[in-house]
N, C-alpha and C. Protein backbone atom coordinates (compact mmCIF):
# COMPACT_ATOMS: atom_id res chain seq x y z
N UNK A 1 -25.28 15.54 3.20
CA UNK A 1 -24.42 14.40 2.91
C UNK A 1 -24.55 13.40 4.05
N UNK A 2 -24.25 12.61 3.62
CA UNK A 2 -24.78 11.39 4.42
C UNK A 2 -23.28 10.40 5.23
N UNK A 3 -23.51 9.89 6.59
CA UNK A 3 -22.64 9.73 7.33
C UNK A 3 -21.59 8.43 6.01
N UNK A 4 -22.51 7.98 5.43
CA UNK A 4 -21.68 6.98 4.64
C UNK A 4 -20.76 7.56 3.73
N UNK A 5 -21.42 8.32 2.72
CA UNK A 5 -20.84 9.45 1.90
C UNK A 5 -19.80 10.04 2.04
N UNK A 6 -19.65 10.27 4.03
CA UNK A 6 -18.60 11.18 4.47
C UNK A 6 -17.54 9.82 4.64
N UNK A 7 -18.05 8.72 4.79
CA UNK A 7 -16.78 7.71 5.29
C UNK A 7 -16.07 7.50 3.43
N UNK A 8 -17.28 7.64 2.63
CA UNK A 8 -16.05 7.03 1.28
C UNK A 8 -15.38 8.27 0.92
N UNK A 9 -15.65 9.49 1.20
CA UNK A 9 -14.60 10.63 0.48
C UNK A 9 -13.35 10.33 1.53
N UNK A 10 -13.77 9.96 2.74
CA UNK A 10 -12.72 9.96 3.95
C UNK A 10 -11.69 8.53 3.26
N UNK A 11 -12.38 7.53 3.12
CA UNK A 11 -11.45 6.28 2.18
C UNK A 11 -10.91 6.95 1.35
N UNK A 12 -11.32 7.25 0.72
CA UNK A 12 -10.73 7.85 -0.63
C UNK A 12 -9.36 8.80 -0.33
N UNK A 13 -9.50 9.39 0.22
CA UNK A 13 -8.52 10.33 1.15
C UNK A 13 -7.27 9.85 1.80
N UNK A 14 -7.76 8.84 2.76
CA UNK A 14 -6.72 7.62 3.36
C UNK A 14 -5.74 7.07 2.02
N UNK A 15 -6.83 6.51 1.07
CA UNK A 15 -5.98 5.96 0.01
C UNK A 15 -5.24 6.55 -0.49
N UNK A 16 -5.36 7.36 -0.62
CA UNK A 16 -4.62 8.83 -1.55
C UNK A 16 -3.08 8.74 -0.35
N UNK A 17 -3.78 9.17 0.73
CA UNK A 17 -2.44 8.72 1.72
C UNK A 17 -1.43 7.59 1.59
N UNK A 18 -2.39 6.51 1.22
CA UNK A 18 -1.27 5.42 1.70
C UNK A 18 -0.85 4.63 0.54
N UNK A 19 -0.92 5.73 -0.62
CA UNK A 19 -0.24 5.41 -2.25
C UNK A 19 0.64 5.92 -2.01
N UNK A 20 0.74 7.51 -1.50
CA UNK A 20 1.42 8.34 -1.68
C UNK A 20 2.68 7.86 -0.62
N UNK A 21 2.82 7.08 0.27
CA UNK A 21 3.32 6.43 0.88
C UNK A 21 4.04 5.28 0.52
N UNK A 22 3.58 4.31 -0.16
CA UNK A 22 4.28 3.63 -0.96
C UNK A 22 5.18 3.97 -2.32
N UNK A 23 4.49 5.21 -2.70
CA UNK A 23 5.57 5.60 -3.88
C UNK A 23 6.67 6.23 -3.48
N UNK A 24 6.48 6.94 -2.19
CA UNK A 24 7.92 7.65 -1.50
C UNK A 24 8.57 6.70 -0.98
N UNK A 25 8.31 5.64 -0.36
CA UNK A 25 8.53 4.48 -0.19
C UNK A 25 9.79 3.80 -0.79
N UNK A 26 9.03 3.52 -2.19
CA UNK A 26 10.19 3.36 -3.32
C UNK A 26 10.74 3.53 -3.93
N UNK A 27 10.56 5.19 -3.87
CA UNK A 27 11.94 5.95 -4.36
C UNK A 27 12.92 6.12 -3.34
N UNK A 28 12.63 5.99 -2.03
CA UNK A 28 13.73 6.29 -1.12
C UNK A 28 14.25 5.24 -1.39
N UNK A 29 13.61 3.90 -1.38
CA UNK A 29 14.74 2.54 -1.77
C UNK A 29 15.31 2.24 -2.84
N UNK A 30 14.85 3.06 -4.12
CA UNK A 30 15.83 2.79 -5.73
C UNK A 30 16.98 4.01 -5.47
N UNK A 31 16.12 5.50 -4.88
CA UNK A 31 17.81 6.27 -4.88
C UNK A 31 18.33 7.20 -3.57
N UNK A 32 17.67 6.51 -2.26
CA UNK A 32 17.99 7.27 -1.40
C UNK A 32 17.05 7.98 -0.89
N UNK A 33 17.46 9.01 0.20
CA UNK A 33 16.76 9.80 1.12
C UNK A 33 16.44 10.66 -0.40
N UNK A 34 14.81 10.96 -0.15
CA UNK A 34 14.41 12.03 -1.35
C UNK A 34 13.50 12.84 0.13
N UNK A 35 13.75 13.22 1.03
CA UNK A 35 13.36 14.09 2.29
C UNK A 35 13.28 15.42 1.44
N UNK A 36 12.95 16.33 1.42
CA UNK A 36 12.73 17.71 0.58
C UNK A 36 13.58 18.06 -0.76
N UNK A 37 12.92 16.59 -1.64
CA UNK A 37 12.96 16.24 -2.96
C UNK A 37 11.97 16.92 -3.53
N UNK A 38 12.21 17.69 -4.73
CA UNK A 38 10.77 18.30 -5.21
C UNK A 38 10.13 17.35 -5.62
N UNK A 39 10.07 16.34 -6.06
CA UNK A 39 9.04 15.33 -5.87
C UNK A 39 8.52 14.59 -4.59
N UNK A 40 9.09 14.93 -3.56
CA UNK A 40 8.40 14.66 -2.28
C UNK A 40 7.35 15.87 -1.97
N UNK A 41 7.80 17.41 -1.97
CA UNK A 41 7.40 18.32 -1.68
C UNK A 41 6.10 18.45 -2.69
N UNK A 42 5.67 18.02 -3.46
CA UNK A 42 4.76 18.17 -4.84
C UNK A 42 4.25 17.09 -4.27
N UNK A 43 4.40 15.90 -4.27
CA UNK A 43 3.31 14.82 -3.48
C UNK A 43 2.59 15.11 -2.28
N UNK A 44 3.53 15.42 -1.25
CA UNK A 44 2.89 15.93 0.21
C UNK A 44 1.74 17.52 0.44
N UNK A 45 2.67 18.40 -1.02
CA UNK A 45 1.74 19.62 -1.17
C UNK A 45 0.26 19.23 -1.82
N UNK A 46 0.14 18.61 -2.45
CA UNK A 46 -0.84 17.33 -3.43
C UNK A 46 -2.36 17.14 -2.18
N UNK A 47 -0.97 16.41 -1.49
CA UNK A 47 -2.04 16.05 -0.50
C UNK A 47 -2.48 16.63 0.22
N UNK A 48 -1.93 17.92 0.78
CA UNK A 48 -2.14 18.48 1.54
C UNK A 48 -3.09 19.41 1.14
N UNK A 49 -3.39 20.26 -0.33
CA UNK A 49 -4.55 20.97 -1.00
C UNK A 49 -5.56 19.62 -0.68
N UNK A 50 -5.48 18.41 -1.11
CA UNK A 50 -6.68 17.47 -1.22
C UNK A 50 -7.53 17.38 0.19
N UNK A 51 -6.25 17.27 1.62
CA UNK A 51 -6.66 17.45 2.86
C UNK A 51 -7.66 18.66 3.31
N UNK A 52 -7.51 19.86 2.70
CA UNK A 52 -7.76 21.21 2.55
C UNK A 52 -9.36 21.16 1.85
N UNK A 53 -9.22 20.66 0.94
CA UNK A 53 -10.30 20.91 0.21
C UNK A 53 -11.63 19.86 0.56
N UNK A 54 -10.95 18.56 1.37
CA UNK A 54 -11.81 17.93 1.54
C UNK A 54 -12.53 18.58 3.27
N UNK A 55 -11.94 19.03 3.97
CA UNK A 55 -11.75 19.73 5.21
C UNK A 55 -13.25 20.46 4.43
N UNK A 56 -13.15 21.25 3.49
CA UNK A 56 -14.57 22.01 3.66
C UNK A 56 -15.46 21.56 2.88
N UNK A 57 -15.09 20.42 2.65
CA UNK A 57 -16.70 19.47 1.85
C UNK A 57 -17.18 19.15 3.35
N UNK A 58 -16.52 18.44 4.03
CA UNK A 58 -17.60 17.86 4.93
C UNK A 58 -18.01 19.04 6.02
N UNK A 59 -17.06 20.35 5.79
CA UNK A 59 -17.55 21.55 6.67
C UNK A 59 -19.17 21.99 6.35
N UNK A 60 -19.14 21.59 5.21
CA UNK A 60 -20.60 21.95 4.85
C UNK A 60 -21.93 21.20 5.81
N UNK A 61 -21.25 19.73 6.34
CA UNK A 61 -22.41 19.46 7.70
C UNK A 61 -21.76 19.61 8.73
N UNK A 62 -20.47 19.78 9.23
CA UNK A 62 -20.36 19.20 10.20
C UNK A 62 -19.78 20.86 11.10
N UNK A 63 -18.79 21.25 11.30
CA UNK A 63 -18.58 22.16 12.08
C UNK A 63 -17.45 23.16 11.25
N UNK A 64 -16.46 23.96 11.90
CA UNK A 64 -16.08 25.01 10.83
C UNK A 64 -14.48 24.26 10.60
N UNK A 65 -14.59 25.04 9.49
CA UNK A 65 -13.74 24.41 8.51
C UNK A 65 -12.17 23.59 9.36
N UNK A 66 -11.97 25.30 10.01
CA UNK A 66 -10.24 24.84 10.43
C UNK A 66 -10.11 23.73 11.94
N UNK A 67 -11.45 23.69 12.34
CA UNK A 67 -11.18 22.40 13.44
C UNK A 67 -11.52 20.93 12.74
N UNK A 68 -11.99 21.16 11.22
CA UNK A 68 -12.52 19.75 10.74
C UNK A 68 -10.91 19.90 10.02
N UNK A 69 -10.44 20.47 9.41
CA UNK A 69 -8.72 20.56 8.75
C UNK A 69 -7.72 20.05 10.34
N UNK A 70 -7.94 20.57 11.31
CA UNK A 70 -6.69 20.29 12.14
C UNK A 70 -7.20 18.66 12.54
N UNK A 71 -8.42 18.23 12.57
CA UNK A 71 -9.08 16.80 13.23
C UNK A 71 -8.42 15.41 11.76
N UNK A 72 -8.55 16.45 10.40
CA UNK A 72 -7.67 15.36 9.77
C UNK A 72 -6.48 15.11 9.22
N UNK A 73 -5.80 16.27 9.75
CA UNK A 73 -4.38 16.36 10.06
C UNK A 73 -3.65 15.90 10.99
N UNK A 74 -4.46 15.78 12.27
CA UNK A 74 -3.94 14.83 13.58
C UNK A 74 -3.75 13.28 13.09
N UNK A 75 -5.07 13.58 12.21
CA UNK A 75 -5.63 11.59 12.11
C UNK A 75 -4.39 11.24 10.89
N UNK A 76 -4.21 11.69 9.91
CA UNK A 76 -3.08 11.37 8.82
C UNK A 76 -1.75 11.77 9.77
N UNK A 77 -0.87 12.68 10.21
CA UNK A 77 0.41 12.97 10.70
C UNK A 77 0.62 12.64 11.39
N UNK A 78 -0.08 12.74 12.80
CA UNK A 78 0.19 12.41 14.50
C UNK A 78 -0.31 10.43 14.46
N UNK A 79 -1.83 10.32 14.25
CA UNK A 79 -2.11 9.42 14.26
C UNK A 79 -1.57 8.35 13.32
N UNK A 80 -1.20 8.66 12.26
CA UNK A 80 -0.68 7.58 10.94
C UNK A 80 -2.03 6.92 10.41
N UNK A 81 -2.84 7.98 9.96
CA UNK A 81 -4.19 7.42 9.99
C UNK A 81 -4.87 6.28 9.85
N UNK A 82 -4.80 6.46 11.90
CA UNK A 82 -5.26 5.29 12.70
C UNK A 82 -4.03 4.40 13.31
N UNK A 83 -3.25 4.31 12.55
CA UNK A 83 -2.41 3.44 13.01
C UNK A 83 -1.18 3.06 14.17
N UNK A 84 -1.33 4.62 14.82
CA UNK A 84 -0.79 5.15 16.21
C UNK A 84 -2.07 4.52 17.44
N UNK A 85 -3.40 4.43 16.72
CA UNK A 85 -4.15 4.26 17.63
C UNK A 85 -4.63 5.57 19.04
N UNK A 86 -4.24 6.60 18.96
CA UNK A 86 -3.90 8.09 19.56
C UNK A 86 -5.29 7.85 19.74
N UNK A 87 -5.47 8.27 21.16
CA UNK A 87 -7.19 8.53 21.51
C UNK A 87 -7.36 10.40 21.64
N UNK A 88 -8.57 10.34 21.39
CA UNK A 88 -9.01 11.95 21.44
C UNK A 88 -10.38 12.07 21.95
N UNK A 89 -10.85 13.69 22.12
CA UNK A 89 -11.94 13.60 22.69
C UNK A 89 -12.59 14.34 22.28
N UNK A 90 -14.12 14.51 21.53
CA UNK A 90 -14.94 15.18 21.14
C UNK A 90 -15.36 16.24 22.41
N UNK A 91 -16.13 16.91 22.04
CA UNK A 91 -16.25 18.34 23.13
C UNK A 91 -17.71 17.61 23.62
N UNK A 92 -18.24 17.01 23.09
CA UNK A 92 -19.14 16.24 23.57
C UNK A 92 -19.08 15.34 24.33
N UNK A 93 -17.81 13.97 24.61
CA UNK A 93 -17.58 13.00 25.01
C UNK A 93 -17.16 13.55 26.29
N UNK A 94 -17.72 12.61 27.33
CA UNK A 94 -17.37 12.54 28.33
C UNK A 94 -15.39 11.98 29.01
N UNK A 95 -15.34 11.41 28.12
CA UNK A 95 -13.97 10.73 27.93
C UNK A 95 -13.02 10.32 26.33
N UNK A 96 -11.75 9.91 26.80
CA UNK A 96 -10.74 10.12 25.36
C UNK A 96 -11.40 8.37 24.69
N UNK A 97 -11.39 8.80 23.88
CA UNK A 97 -11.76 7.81 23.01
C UNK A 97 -10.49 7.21 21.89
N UNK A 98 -10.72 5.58 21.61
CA UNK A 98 -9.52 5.53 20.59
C UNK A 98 -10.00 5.94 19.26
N UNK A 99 -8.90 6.65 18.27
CA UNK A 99 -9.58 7.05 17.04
C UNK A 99 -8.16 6.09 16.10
N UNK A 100 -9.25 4.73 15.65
CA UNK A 100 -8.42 3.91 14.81
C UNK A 100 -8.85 3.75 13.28
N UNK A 101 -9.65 4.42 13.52
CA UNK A 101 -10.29 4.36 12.11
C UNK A 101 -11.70 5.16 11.65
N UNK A 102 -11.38 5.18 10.10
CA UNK A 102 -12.43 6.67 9.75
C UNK A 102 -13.61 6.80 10.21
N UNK A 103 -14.31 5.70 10.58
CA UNK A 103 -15.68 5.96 11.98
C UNK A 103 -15.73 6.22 12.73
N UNK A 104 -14.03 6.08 13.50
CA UNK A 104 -14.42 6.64 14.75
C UNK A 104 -13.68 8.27 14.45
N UNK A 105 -13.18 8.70 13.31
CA UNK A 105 -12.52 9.87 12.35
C UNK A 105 -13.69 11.12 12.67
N UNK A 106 -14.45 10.41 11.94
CA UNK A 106 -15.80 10.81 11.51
C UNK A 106 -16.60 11.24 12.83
N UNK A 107 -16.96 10.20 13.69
CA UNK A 107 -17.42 10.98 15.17
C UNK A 107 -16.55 11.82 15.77
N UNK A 108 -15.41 11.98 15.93
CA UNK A 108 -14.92 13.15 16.36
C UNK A 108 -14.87 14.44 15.70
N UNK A 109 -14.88 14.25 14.77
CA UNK A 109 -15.33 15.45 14.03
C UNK A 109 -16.59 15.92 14.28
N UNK A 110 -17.40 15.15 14.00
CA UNK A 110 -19.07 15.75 13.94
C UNK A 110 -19.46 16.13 15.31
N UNK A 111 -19.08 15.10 16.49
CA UNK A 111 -19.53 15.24 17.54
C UNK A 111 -18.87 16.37 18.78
């Protein structure tokens, strides 16, 4: 698979994120806190198999499964994928790097 390949399943992924974000979005504003709403818990579980499953598509080039699952779990939860701006550091890199977006997603993972 090819580094491009890996950036559109990775879009694709983000998006999935940041729908799923706007629809919780606007149910918290038509009826309130829906915080461990079974329709929150069914969206976030949603995503979280999709996080999972995409974790070992790209395991297939890049390294083993549960450090490519925890690298895009940082980048969606901790980071707000990308949008914390949170720097990290490949085991390769000499230094922390910013990870703002799925290219630079993508080199920390692989590298």
């Amino acid at each position: 698979m090819t580094d491009k390949e890996k950036i559109e399943l990775l879009q694709k992924w983000q998006d999935n994120y940041n729908d799923i974000n706007i629809v919780m979005n606007n149910f918290q504003q038509a009826i309130g806190c829906i915080c461990e709403s079974d329709i929150y818990n069914a969206c976030w579980k949603t995503f979280d198999s999709y996080t999972d499953t995409l974790a070992n598509v790209l395991n297939n080039d890049i390294n083993n499964q549960s450090q490519t699952l925890d690298w895009l779990n940082w980048y969606a939860y901790d980071n707000d994928m990308g949008k914390n701006g949170m720097e990290a550091k490949a085991s390769t890199w000499n230094k922390m790097k910013k990870i703002s977006n799925l290219k630079m997603l993508l080199k920390v993972i692989s590298e």
